[in-house]
Protein backbone atom coordinates (compact mmCIF):
# COMPACT_ATOMS: atom_id res chain seq x y z
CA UNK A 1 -29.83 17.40 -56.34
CA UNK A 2 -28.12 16.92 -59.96
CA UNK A 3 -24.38 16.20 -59.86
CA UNK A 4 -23.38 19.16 -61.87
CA UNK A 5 -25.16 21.31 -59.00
CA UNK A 6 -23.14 19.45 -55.95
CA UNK A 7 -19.83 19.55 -58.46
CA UNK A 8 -20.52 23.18 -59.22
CA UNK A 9 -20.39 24.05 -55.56
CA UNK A 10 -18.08 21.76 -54.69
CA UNK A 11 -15.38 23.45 -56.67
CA UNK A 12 -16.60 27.02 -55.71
CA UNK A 13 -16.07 26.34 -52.10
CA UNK A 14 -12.81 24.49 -52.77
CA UNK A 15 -11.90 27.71 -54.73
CA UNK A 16 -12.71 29.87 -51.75
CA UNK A 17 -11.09 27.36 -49.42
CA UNK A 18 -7.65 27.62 -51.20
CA UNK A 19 -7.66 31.22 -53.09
CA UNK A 20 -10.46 33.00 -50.84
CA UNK A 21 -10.52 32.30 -47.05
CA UNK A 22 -11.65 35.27 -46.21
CA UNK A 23 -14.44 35.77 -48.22
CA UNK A 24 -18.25 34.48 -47.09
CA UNK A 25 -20.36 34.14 -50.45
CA UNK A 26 -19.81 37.31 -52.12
CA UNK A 27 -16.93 39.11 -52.66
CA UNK A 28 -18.37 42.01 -50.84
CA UNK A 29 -18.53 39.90 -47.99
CA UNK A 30 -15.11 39.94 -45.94
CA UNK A 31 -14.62 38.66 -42.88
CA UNK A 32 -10.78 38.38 -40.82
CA UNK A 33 -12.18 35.02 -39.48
CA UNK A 34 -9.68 32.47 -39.78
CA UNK A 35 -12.04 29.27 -39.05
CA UNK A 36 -14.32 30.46 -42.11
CA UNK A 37 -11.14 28.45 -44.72
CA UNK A 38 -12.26 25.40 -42.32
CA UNK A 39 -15.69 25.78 -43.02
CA UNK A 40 -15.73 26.16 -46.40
CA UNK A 41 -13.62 23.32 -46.53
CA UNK A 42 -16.09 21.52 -44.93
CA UNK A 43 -19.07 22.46 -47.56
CA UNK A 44 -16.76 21.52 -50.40
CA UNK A 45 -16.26 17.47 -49.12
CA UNK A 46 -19.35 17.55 -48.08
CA UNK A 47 -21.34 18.54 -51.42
CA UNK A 48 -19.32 16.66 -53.33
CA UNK A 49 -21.70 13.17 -52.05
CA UNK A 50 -25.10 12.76 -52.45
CA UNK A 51 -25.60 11.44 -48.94
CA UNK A 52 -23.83 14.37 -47.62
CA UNK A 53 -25.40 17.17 -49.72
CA UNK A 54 -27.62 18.14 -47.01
CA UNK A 55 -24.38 19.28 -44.67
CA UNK A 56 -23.25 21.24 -47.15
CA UNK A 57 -26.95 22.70 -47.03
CA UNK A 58 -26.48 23.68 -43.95
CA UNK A 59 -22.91 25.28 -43.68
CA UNK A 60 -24.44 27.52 -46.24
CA UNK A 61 -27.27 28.36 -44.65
CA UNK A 62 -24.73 28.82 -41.65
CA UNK A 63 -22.68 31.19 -43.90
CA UNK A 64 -25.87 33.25 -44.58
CA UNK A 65 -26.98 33.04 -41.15
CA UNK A 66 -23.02 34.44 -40.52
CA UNK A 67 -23.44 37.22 -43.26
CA UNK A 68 -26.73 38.83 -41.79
CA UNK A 69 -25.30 39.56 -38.37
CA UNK A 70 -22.85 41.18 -39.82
């Protein structure tokens, strides 16, 4: 994956992290889950490596998983 892409999503969890935490990937998406600040958290360090891109591929995929059963 190019570094702009892991960057780019890097600072849009970080953003949802610090500004968002209760937001999943869309702003139409709210949740009162307090854990989902520690899991964004988690997909921002994580895409921010190369090695580690493929963590960050899965807390999304976690978040989407997340979002359907809602």
């Amino acid at each position: 994956m190019p570094a702009i892409m892991r960057y780019g999503t890097s600072a849009f969890f970080l953003t949802l992290t610090l500004s968002f935490p209760h937001i999943i990937l869309t702003p139409e998406l709210v949740v009162e889950n307090p854990a989902m600040r520690y899991v964004h958290a988690l997909i921002a360090l994580t895409a921010f490596h190369r090695r580690t891109s493929l963590i960050a591929g899965d807390g999304i995929l976690f978040l989407y998983s997340y979002a359907t059963q809602l």
